[in-house]
PDB file of N, CA and C in Angstrom:
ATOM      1  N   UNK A   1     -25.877  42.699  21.524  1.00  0.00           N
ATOM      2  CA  UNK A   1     -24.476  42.334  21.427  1.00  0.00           C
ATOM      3  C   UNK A   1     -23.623  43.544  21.790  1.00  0.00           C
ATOM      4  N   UNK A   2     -22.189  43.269  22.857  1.00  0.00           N
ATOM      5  CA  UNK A   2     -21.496  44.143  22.753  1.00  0.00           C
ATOM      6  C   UNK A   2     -20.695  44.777  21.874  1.00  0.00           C
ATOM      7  N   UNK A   3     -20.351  46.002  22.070  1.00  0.00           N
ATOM      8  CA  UNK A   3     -19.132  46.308  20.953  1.00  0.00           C
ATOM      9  C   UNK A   3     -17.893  45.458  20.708  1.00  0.00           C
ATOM     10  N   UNK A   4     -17.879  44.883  21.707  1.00  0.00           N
ATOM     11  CA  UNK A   4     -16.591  43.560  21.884  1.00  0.00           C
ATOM     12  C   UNK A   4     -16.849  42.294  20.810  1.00  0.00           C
ATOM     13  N   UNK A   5     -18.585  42.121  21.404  1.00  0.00           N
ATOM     14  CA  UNK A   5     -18.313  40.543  21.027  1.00  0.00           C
ATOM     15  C   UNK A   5     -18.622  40.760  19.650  1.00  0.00           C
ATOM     16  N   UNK A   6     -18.744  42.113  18.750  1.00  0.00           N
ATOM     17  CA  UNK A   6     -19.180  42.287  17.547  1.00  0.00           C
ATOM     18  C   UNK A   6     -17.945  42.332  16.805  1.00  0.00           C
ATOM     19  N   UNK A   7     -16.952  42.539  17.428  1.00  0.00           N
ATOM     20  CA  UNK A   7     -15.568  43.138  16.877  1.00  0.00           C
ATOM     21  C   UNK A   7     -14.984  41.838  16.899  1.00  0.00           C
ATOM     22  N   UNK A   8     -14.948  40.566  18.044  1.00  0.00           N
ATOM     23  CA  UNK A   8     -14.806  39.457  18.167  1.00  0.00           C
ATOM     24  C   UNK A   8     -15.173  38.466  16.934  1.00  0.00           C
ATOM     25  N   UNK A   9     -16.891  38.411  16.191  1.00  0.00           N
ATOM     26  CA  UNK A   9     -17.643  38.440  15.494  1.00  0.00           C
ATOM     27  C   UNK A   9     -16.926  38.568  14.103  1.00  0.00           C
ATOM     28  N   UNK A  10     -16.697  39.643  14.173  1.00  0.00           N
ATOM     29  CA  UNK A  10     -16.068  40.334  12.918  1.00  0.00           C
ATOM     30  C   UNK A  10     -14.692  39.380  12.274  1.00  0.00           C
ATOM     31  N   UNK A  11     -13.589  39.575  12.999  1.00  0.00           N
ATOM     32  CA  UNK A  11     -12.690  39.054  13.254  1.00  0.00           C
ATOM     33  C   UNK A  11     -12.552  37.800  13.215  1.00  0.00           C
ATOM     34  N   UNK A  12     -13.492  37.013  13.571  1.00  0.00           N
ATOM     35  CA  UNK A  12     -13.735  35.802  13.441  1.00  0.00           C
ATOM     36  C   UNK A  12     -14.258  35.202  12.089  1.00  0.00           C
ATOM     37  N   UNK A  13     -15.211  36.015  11.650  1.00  0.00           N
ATOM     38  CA  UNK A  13     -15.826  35.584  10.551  1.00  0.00           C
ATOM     39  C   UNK A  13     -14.523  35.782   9.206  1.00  0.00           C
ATOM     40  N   UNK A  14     -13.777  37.120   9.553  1.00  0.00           N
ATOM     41  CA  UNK A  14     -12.643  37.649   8.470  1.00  0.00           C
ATOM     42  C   UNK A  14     -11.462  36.359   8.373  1.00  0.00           C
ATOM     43  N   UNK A  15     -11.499  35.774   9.924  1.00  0.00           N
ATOM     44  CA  UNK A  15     -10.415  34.812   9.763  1.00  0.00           C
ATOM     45  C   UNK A  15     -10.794  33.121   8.834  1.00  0.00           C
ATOM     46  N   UNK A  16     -12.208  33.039   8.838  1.00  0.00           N
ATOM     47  CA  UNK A  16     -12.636  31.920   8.290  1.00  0.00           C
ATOM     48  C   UNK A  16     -12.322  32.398   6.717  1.00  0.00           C
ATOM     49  N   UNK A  17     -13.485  33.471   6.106  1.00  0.00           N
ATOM     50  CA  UNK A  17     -13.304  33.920   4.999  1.00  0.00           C
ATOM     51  C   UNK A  17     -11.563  34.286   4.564  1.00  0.00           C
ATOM     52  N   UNK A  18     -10.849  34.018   5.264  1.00  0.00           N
ATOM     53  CA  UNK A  18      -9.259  34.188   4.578  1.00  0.00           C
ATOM     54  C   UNK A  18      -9.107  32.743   4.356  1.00  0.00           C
ATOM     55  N   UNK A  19      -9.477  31.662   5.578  1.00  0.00           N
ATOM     56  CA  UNK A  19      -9.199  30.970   5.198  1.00  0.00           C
ATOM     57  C   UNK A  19      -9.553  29.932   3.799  1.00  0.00           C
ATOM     58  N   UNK A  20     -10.834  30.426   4.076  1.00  0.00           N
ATOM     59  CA  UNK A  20     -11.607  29.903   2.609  1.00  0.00           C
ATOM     60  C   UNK A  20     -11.060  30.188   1.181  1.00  0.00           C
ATOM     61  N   UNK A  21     -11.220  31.637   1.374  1.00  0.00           N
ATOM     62  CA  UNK A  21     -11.096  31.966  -0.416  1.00  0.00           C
ATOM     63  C   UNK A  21      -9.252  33.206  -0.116  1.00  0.00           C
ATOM     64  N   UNK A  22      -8.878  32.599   0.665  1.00  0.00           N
ATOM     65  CA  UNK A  22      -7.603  33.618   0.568  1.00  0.00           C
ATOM     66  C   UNK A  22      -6.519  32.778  -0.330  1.00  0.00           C
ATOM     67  N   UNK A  23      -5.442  33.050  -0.152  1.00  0.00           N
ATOM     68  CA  UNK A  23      -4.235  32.256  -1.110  1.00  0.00           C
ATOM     69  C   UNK A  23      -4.189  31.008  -1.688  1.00  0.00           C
ATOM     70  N   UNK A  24      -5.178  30.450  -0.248  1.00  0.00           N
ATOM     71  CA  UNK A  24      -4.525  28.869  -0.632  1.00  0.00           C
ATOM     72  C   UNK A  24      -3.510  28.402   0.100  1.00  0.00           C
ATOM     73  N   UNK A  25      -2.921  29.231   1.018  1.00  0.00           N
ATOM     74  CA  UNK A  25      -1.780  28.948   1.603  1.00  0.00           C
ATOM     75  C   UNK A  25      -2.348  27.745   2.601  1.00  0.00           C
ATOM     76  N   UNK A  26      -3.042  27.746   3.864  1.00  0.00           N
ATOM     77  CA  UNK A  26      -3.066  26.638   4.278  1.00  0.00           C
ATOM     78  C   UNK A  26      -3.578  24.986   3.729  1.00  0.00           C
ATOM     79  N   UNK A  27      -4.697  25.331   2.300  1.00  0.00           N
ATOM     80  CA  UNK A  27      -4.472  24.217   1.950  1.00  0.00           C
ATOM     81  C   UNK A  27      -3.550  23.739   1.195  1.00  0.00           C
ATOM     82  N   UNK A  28      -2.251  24.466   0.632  1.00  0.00           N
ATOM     83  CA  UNK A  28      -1.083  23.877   0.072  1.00  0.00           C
ATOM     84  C   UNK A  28      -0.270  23.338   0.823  1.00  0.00           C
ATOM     85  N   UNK A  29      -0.016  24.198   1.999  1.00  0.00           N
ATOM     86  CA  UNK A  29       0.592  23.374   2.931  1.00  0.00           C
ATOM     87  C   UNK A  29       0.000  22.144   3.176  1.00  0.00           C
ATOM     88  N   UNK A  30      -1.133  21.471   3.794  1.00  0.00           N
ATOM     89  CA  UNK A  30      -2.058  20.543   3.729  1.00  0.00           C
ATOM     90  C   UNK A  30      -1.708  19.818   2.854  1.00  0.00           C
ATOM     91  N   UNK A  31      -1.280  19.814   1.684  1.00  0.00           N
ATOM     92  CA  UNK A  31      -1.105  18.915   0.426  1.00  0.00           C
ATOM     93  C   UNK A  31       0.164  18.487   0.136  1.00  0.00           C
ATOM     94  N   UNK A  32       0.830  19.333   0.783  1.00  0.00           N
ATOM     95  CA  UNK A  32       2.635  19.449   0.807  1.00  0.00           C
ATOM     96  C   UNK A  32       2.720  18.512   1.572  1.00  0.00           C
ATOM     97  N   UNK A  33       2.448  18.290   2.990  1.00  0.00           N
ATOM     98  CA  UNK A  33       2.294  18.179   4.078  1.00  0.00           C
ATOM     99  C   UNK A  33       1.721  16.278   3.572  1.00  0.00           C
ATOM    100  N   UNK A  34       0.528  16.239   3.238  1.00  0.00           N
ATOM    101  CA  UNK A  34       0.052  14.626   2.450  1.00  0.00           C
ATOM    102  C   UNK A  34       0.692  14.497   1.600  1.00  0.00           C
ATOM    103  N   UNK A  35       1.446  15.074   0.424  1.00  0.00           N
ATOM    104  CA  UNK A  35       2.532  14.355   0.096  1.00  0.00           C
ATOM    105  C   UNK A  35       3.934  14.034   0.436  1.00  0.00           C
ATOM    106  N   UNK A  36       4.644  14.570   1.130  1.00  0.00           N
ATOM    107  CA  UNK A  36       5.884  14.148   1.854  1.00  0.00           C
ATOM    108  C   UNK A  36       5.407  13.130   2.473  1.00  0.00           C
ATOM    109  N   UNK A  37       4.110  12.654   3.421  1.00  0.00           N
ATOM    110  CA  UNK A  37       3.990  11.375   4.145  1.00  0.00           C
ATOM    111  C   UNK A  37       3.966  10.279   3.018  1.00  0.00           C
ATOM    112  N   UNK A  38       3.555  10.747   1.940  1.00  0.00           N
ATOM    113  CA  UNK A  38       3.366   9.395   0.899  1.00  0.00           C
ATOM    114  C   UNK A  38       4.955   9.442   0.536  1.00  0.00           C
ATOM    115  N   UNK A  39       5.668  10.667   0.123  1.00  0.00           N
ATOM    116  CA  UNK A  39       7.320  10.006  -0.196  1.00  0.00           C
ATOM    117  C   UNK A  39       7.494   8.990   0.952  1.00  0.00           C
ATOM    118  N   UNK A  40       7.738   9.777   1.971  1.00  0.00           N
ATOM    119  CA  UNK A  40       8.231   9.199   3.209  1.00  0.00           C
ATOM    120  C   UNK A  40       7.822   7.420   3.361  1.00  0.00           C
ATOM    121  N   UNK A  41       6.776   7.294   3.028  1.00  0.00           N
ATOM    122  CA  UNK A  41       6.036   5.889   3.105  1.00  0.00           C
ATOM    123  C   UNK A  41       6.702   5.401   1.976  1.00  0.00           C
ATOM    124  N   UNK A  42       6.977   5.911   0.681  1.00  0.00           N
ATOM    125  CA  UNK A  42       7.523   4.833  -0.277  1.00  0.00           C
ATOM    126  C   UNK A  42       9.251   4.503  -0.250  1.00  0.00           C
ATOM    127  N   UNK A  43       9.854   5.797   0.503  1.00  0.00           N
ATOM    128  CA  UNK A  43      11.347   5.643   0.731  1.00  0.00           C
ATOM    129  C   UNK A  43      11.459   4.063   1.585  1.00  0.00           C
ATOM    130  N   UNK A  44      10.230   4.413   2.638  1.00  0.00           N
ATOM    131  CA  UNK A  44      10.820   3.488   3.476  1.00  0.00           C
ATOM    132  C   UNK A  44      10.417   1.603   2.654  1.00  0.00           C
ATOM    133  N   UNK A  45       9.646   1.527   1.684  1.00  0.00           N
ATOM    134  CA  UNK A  45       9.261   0.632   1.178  1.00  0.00           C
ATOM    135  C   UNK A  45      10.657   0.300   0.133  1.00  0.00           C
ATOM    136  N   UNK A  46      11.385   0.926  -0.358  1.00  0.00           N
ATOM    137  CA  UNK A  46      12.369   0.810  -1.272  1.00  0.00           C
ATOM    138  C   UNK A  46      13.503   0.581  -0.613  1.00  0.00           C
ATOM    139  N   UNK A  47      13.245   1.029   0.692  1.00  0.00           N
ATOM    140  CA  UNK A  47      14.955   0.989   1.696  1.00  0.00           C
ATOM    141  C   UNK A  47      14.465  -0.690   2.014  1.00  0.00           C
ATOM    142  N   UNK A  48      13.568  -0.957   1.995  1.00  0.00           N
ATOM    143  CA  UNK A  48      13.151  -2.346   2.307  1.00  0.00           C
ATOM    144  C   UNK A  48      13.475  -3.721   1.451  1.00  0.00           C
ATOM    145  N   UNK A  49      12.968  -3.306  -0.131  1.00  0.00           N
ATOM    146  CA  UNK A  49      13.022  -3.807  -1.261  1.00  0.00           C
ATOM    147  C   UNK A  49      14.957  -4.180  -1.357  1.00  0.00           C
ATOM    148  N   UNK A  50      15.673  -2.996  -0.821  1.00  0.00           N
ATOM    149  CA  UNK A  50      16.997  -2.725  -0.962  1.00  0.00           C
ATOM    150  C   UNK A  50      17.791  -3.416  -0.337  1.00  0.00           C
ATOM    151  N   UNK A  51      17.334  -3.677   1.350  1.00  0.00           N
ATOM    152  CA  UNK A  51      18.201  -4.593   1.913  1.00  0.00           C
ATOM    153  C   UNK A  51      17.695  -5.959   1.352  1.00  0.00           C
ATOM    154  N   UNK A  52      16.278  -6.406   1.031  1.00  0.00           N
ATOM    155  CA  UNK A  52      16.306  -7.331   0.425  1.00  0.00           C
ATOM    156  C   UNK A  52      16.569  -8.073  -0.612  1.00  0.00           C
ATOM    157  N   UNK A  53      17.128  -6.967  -1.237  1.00  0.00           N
ATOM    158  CA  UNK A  53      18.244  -7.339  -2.471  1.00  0.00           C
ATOM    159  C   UNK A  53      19.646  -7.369  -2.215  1.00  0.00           C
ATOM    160  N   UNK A  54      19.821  -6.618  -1.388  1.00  0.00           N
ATOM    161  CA  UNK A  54      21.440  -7.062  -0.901  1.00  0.00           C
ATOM    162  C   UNK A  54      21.815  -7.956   0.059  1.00  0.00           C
ATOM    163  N   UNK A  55      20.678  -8.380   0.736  1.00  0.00           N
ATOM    164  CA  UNK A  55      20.935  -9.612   1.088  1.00  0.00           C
ATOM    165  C   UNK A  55      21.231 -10.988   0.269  1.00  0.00           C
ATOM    166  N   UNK A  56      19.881 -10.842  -1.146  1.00  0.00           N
ATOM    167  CA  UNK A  56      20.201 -12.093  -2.049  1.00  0.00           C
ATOM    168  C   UNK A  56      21.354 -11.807  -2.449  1.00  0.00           C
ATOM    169  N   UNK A  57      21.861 -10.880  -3.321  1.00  0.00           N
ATOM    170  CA  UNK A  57      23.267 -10.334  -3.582  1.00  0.00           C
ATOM    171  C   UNK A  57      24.375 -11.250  -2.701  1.00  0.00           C
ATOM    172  N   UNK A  58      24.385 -11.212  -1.221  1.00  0.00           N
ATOM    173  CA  UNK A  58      25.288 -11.586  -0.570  1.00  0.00           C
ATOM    174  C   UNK A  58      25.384 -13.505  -1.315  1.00  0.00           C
ATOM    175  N   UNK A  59      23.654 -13.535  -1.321  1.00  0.00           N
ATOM    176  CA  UNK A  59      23.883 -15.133  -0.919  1.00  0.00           C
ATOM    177  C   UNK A  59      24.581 -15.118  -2.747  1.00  0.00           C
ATOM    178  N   UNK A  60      24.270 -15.048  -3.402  1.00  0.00           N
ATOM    179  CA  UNK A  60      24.488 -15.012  -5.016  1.00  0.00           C
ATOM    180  C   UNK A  60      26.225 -15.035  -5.079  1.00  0.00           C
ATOM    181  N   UNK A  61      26.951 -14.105  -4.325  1.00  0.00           N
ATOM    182  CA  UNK A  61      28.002 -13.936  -3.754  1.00  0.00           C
ATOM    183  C   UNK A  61      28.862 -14.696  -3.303  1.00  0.00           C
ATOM    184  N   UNK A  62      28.098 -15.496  -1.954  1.00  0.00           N
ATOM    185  CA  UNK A  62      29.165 -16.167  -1.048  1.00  0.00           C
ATOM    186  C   UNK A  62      28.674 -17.760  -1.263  1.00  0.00           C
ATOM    187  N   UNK A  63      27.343 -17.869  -1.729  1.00  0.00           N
ATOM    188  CA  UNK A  63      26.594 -19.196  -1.380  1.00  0.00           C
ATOM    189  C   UNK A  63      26.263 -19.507  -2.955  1.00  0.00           C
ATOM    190  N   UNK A  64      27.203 -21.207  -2.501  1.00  0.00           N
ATOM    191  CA  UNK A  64      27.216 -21.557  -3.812  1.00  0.00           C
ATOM    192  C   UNK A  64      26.278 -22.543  -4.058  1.00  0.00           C
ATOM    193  N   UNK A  65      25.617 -23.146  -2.776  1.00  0.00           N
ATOM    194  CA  UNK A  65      24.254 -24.097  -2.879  1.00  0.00           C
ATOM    195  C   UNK A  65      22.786 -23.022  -3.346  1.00  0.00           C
ATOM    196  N   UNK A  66      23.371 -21.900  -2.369  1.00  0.00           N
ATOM    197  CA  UNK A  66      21.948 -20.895  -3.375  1.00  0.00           C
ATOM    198  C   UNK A  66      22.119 -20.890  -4.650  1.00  0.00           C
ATOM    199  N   UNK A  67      22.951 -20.600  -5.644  1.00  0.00           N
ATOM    200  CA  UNK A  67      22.707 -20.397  -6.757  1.00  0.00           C
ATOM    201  C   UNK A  67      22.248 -21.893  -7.285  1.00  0.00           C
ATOM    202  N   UNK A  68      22.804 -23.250  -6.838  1.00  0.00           N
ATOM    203  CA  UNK A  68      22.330 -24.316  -7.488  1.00  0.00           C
ATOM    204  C   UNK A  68      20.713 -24.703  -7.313  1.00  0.00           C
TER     205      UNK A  68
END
């Protein structure tokens, strides 16, 4: 092996081992990251729930055969 591809080697192996047992930083991000998609997924389920309540609202409102 060259002095290169040992230093390459090196470097490589240092960047896995940070990633493994270093901060934690990329798997928090990772988790940050899977939970904002789950907010994001339930906002849009409630913005849903929402017009479909203000739609009955309207009819409750204007429509007097709906309520009968």
């Amino acid at each position: 092996m060259t002095k290169t591809a040992k230093i390459l080697l090196i470097a490589f192996l240092a960047l896995v081992a940070y990633i493994a047992f270093g901060n934690g930083l990329f798997y928090k991000v990772w988790q940050e990251e899977k939970t904002l998609m789950e907010l994001e997924a339930q906002v849009k389920q409630l913005e849903a729930e929402t017009d479909s309540l203000r739609q009955v609202l309207k009819l409750l409102e204007s429509d007097i055969d709906f309520i009968e």
